[in-house]
N, C-alpha and C. Protein backbone atom coordinates (compact mmCIF):
# COMPACT_ATOMS: atom_id res chain seq x y z
N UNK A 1 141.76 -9.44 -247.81
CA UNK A 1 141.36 -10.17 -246.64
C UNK A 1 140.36 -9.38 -245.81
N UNK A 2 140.47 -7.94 -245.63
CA UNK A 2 139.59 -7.56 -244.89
C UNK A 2 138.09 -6.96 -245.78
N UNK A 3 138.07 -7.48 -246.84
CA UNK A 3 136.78 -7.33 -247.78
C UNK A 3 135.77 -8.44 -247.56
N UNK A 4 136.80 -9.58 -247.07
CA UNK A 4 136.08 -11.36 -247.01
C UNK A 4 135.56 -11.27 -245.59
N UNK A 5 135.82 -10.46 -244.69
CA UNK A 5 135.35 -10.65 -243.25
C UNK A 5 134.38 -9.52 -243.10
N UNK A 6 134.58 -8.51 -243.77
CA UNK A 6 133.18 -7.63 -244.11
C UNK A 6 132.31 -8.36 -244.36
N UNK A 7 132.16 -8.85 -245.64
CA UNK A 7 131.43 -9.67 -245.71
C UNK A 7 130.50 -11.17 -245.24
N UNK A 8 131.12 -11.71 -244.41
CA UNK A 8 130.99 -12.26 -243.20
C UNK A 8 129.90 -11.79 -242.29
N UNK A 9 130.10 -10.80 -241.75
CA UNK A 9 129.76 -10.37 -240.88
C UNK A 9 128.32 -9.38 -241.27
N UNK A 10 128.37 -8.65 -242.52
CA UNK A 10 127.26 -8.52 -243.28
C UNK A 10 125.65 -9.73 -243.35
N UNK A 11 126.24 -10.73 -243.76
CA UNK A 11 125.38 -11.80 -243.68
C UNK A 11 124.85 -12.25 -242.44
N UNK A 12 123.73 -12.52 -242.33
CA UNK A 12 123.32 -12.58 -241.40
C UNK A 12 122.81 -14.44 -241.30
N UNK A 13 122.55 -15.21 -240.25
CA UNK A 13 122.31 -16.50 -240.29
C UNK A 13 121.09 -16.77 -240.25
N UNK A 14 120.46 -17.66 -240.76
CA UNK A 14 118.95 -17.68 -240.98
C UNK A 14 118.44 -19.22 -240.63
N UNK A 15 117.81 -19.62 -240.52
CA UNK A 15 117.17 -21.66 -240.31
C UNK A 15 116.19 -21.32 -241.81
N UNK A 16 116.41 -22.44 -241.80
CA UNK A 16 116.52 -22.80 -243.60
C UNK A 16 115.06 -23.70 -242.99
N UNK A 17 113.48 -23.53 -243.24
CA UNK A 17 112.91 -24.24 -242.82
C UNK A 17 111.97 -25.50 -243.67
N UNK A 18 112.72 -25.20 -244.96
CA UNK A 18 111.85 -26.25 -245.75
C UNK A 18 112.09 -27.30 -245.77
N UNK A 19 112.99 -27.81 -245.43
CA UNK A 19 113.27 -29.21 -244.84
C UNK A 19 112.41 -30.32 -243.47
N UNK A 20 111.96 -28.94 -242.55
CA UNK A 20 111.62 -29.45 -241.05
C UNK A 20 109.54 -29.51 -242.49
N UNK A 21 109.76 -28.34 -242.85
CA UNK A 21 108.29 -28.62 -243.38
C UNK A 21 107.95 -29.80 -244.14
N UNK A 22 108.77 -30.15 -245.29
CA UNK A 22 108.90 -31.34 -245.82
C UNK A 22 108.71 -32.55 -244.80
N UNK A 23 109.65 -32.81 -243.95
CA UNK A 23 109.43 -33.71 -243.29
C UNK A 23 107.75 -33.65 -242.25
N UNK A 24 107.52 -32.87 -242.08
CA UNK A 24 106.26 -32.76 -241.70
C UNK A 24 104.99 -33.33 -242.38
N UNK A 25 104.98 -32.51 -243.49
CA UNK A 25 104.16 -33.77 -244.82
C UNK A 25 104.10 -34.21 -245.16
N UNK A 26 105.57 -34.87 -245.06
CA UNK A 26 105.66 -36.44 -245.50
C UNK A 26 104.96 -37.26 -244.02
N UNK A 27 105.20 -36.65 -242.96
CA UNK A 27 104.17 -37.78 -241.72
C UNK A 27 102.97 -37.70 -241.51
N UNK A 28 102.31 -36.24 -242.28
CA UNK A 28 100.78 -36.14 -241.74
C UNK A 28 100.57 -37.04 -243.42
N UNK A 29 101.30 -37.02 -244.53
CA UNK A 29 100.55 -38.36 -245.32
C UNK A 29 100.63 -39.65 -245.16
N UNK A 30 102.13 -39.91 -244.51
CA UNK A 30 102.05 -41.12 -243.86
C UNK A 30 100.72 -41.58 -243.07
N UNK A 31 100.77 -40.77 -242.11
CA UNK A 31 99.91 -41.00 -241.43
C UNK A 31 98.06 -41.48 -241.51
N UNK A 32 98.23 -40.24 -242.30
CA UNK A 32 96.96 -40.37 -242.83
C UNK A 32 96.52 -41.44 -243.71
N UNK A 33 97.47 -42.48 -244.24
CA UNK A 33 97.59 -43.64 -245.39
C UNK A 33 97.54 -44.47 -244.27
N UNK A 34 98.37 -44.46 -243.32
CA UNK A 34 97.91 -45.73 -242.06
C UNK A 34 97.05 -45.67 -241.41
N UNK A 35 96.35 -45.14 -241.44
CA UNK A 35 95.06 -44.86 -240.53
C UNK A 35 93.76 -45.47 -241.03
N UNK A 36 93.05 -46.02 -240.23
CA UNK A 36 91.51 -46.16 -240.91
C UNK A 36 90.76 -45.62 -240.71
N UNK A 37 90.10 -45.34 -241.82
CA UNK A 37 89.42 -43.58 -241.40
C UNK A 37 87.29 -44.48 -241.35
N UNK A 38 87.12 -44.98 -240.49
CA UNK A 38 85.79 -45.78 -240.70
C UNK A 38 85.65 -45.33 -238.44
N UNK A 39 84.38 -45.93 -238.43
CA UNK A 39 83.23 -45.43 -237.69
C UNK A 39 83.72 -46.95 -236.82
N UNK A 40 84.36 -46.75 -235.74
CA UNK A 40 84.09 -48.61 -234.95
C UNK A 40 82.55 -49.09 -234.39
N UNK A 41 82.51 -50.24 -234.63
CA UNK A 41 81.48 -50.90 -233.92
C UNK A 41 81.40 -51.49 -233.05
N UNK A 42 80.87 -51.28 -232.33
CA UNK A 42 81.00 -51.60 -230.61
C UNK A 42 80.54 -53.53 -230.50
N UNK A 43 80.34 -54.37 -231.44
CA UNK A 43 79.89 -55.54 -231.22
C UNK A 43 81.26 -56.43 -231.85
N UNK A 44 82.57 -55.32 -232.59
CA UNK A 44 83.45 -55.64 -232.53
C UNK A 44 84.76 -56.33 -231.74
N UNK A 45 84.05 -55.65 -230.45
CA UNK A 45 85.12 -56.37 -229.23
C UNK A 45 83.94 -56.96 -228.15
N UNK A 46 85.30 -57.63 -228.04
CA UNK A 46 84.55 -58.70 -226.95
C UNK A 46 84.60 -58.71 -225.35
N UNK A 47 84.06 -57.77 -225.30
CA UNK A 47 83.71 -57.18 -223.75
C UNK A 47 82.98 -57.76 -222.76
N UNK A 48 83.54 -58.94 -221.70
CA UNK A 48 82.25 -58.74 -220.39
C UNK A 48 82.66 -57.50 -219.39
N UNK A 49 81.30 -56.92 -219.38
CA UNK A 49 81.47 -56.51 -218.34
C UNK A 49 80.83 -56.47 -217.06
N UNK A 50 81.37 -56.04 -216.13
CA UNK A 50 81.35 -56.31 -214.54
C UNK A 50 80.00 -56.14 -214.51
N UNK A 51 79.70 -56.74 -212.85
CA UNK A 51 78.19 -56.70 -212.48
C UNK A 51 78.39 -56.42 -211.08
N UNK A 52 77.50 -55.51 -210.72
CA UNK A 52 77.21 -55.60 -209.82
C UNK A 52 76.02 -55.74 -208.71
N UNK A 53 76.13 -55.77 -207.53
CA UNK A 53 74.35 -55.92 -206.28
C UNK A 53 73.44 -54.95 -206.58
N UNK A 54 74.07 -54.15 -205.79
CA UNK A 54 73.40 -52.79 -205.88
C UNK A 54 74.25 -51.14 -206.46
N UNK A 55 73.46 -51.14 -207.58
CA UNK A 55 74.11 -50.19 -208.25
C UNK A 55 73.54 -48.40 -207.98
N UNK A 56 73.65 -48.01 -207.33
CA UNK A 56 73.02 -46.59 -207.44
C UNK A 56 72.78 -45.87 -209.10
N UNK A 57 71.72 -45.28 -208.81
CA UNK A 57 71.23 -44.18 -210.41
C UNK A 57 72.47 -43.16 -210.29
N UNK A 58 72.36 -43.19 -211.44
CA UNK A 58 74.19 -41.92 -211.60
C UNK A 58 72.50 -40.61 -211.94
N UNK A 59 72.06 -40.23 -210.85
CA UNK A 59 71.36 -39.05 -211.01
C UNK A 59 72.35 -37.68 -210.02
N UNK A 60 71.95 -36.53 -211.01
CA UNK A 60 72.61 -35.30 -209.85
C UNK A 60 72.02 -35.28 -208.47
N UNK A 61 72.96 -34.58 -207.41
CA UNK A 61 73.38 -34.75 -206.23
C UNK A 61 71.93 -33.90 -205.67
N UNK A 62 70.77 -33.70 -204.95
CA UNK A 62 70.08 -33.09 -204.38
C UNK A 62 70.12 -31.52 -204.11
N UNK A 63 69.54 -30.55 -204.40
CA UNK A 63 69.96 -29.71 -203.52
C UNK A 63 69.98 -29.38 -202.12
N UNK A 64 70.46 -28.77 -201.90
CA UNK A 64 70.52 -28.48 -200.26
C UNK A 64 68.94 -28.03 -199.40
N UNK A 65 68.56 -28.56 -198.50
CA UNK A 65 67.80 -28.42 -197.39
C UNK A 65 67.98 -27.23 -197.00
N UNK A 66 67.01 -25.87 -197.55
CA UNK A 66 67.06 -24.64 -196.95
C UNK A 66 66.67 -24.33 -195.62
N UNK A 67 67.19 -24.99 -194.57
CA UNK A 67 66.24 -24.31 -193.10
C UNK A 67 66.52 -23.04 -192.42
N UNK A 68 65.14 -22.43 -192.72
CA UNK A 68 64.99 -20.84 -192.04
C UNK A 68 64.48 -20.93 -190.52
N UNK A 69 65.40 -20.58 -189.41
CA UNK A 69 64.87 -20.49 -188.45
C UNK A 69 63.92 -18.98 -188.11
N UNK A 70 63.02 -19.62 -187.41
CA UNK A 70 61.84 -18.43 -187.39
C UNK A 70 61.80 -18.54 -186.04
N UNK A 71 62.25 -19.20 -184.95
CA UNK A 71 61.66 -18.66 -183.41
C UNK A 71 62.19 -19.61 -182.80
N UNK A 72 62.46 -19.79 -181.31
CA UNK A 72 62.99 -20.34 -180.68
C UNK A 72 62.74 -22.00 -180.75
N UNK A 73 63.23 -22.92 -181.08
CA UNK A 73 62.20 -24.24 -181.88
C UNK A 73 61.74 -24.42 -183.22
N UNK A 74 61.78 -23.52 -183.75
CA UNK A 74 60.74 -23.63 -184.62
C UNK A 74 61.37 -23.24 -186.11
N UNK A 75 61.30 -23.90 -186.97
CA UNK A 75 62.19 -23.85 -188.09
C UNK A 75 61.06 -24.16 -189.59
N UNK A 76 61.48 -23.38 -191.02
CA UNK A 76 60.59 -23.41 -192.10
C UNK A 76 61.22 -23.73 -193.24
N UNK A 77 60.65 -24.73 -193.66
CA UNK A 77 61.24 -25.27 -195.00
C UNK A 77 60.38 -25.18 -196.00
N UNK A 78 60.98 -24.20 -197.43
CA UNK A 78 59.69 -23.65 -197.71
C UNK A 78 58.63 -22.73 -197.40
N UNK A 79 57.34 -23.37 -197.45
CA UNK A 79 56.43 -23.08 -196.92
C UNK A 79 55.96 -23.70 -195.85
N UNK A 80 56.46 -24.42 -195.14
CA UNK A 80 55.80 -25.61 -194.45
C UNK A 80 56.47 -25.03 -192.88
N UNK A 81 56.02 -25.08 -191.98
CA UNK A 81 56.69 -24.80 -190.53
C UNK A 81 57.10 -26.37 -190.01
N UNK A 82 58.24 -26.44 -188.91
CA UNK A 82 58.07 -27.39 -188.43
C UNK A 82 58.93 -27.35 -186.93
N UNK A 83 58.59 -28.30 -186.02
CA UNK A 83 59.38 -28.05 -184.71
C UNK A 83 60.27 -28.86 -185.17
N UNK A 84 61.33 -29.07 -183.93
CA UNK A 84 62.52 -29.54 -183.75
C UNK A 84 62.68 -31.07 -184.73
N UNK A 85 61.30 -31.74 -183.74
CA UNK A 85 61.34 -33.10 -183.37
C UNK A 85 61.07 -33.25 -184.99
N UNK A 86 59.99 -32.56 -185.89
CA UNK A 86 59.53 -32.62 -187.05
C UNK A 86 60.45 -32.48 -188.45
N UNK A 87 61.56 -31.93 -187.60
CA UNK A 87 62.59 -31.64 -188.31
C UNK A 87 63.53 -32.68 -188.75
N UNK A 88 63.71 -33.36 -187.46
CA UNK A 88 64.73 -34.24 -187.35
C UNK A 88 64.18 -35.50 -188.46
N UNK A 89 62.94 -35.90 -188.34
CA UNK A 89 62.25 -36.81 -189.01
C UNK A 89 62.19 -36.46 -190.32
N UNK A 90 62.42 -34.81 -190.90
CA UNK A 90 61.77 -34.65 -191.85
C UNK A 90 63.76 -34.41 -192.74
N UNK A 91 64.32 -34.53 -191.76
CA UNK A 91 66.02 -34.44 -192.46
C UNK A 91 66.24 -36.33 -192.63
N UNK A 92 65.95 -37.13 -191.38
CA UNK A 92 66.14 -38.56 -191.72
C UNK A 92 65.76 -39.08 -192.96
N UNK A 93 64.43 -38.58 -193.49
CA UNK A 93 64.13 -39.07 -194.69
C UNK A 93 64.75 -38.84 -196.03
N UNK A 94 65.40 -37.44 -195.99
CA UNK A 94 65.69 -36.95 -196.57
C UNK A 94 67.41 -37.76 -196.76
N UNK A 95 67.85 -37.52 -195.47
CA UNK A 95 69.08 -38.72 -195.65
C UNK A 95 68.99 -39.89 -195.64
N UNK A 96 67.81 -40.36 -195.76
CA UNK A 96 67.50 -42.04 -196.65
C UNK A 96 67.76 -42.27 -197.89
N UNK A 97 66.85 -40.72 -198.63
CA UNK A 97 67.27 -41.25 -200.07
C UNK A 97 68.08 -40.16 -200.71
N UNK A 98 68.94 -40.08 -200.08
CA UNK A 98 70.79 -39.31 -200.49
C UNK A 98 71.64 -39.25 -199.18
N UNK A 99 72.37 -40.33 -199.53
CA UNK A 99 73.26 -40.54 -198.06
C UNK A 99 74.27 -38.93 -197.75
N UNK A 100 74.50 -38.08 -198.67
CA UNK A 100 75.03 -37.23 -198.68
C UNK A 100 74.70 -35.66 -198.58
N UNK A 101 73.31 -35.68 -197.99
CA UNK A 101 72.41 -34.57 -198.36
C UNK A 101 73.16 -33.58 -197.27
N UNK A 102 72.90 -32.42 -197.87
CA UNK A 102 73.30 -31.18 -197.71
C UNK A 102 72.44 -30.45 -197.07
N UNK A 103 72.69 -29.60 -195.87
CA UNK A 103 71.82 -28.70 -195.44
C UNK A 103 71.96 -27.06 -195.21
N UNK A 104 71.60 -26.49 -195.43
CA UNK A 104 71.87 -25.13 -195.34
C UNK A 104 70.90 -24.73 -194.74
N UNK A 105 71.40 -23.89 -193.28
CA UNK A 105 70.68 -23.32 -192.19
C UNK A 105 70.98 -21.78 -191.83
N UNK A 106 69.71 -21.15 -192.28
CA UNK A 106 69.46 -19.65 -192.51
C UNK A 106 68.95 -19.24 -191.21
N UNK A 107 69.35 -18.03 -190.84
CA UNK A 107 68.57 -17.19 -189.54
C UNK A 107 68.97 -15.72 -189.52
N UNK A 108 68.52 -15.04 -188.32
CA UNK A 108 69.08 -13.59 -188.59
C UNK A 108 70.15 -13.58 -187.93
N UNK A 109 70.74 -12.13 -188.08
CA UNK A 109 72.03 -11.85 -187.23
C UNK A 109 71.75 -12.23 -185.93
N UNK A 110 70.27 -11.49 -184.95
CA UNK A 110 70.18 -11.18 -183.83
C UNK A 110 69.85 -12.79 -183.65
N UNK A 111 70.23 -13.70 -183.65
CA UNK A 111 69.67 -15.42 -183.38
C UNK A 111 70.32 -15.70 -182.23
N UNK A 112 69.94 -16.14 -181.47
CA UNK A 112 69.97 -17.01 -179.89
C UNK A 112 71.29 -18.12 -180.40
N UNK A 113 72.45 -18.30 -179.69
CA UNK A 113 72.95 -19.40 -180.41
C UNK A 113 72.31 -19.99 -179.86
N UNK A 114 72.02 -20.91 -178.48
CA UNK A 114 70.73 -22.18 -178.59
C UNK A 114 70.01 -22.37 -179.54
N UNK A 115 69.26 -21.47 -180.32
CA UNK A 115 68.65 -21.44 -181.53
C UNK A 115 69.14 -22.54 -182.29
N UNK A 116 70.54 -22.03 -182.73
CA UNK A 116 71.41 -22.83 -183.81
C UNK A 116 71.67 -24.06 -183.49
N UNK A 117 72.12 -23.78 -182.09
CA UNK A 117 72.65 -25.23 -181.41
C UNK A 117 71.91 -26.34 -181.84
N UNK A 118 70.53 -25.66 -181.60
CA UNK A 118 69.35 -26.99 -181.81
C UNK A 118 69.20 -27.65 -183.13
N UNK A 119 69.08 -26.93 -184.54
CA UNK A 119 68.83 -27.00 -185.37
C UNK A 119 70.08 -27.70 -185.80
N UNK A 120 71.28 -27.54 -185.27
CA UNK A 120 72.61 -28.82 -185.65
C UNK A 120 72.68 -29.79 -184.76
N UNK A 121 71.99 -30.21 -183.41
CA UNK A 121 71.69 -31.13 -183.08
C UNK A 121 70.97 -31.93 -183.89
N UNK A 122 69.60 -31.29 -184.24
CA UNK A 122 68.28 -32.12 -184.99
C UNK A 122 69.23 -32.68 -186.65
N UNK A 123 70.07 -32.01 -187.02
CA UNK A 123 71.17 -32.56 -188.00
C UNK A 123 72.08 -33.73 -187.72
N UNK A 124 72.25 -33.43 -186.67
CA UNK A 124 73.12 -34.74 -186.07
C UNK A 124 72.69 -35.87 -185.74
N UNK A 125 71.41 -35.59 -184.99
CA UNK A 125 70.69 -37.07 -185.16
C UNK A 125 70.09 -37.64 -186.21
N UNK A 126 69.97 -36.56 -187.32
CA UNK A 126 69.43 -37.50 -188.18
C UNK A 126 70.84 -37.95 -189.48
N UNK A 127 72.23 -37.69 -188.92
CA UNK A 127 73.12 -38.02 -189.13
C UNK A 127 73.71 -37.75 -190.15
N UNK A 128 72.94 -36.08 -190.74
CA UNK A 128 73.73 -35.38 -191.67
C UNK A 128 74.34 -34.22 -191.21
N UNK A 129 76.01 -34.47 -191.87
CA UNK A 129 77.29 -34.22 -191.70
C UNK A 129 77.47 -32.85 -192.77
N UNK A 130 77.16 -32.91 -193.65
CA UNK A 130 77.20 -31.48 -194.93
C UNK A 130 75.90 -30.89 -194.26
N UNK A 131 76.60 -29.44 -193.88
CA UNK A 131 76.11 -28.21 -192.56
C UNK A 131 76.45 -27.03 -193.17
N UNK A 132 75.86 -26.27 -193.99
CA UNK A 132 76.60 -25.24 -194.46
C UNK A 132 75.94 -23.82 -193.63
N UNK A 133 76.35 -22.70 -193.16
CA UNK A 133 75.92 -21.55 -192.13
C UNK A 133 75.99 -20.11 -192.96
N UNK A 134 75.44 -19.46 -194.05
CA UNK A 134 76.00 -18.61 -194.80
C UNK A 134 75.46 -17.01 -194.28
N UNK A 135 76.86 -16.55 -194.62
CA UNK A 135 76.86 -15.09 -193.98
C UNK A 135 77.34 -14.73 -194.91
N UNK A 136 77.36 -12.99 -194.72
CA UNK A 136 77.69 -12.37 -195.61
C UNK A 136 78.84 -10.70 -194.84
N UNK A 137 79.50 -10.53 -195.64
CA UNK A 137 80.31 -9.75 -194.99
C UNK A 137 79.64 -8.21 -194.72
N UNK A 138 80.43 -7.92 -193.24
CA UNK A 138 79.99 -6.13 -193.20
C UNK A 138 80.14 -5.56 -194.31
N UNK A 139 80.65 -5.55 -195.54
CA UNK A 139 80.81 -4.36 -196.37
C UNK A 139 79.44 -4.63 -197.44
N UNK A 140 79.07 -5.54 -197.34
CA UNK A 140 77.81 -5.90 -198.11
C UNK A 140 76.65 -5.77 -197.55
N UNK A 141 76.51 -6.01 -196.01
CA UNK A 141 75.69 -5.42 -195.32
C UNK A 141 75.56 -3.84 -195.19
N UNK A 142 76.17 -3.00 -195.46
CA UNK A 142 76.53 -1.87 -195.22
C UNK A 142 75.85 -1.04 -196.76
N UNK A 143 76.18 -2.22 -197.54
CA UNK A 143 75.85 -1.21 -199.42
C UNK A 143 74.64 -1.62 -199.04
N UNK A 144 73.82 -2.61 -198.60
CA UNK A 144 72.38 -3.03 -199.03
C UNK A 144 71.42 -2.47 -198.15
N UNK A 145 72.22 -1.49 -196.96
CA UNK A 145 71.49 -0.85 -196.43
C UNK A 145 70.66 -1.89 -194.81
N UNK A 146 71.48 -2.51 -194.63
CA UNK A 146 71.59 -3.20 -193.59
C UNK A 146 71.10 -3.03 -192.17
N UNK A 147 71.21 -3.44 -191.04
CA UNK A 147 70.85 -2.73 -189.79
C UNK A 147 72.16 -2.43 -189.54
N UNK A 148 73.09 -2.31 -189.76
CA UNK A 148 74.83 -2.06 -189.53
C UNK A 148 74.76 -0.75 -190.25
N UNK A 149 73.90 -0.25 -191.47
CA UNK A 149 74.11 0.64 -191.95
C UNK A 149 74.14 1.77 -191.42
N UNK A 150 74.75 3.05 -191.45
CA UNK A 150 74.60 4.38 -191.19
C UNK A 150 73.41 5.06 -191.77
């Protein structure tokens, strides 16, 4: 009796897996026998589809309106200078043809906020809402040799 429980305990238990595999290849041939293995043609189904008024161009989104302020009023897009008033006219158009246009407004550290003030007024009247203000942190000002730098 205690030779039969040696033994027992010797053996170790194992998953027996040729069964789970078998059944496996028997469904990827199933499968593959039910299947139609051909190219569909789209004049096959019978589709209306919708219509609509006015459809917008599925074109990408504009980029953003770089404005560099250069002086009290006075703002540069590009190459081109322009005042306030020139601005405002020259963002309206711009939010004519992309209701969603984006602006990004550049200046230096030392900037007047009136400066800014103005240049997100002249945004507001021409009734664009995407305003982006980008800075950059002291520790990056500091590696690039900055006016913060030592």
């Amino acid at each position: 009796m205690l030779c039969s429980s040696r033994q027992a305990q010797d053996e170790s238990p194992f998953i027996n897996m040729t069964p789970m595999v078998d059944v496996i290849l028997c469904l990827l041939v199933f499968f593959m026998a039910a299947t139609r293995l051909y190219d569909w043609d789209e004049s096959e189904f019978a589709v209306k589809v919708p219509e609509v008024a006015d459809a917008a161009p599925l074109t990408a989104a504009p980029d953003d309106v770089v404005v560099n302020v250069v002086a009290p009023g006075k703002v540069a897009i590009g190459e081109a200078s322009y005042d306030l008033d020139g601005l405002s006219a020259l963002l309206r158009r711009a939010r004519a043809r992309y209701a969603n246009q984006g602006v990004m407004i550049r200046g230096g550290a030392s900037l007047a906020y009136q400066d800014l003030a103005d240049v997100l007024s002249a945004c507001d009247s021409a009734g664009i809402r995407n305003v982006r203000l980008p800075v950059r942190s002291r520790d990056e000002s500091k590696q690039a040799g900055g006016p913060d730098a030592p």
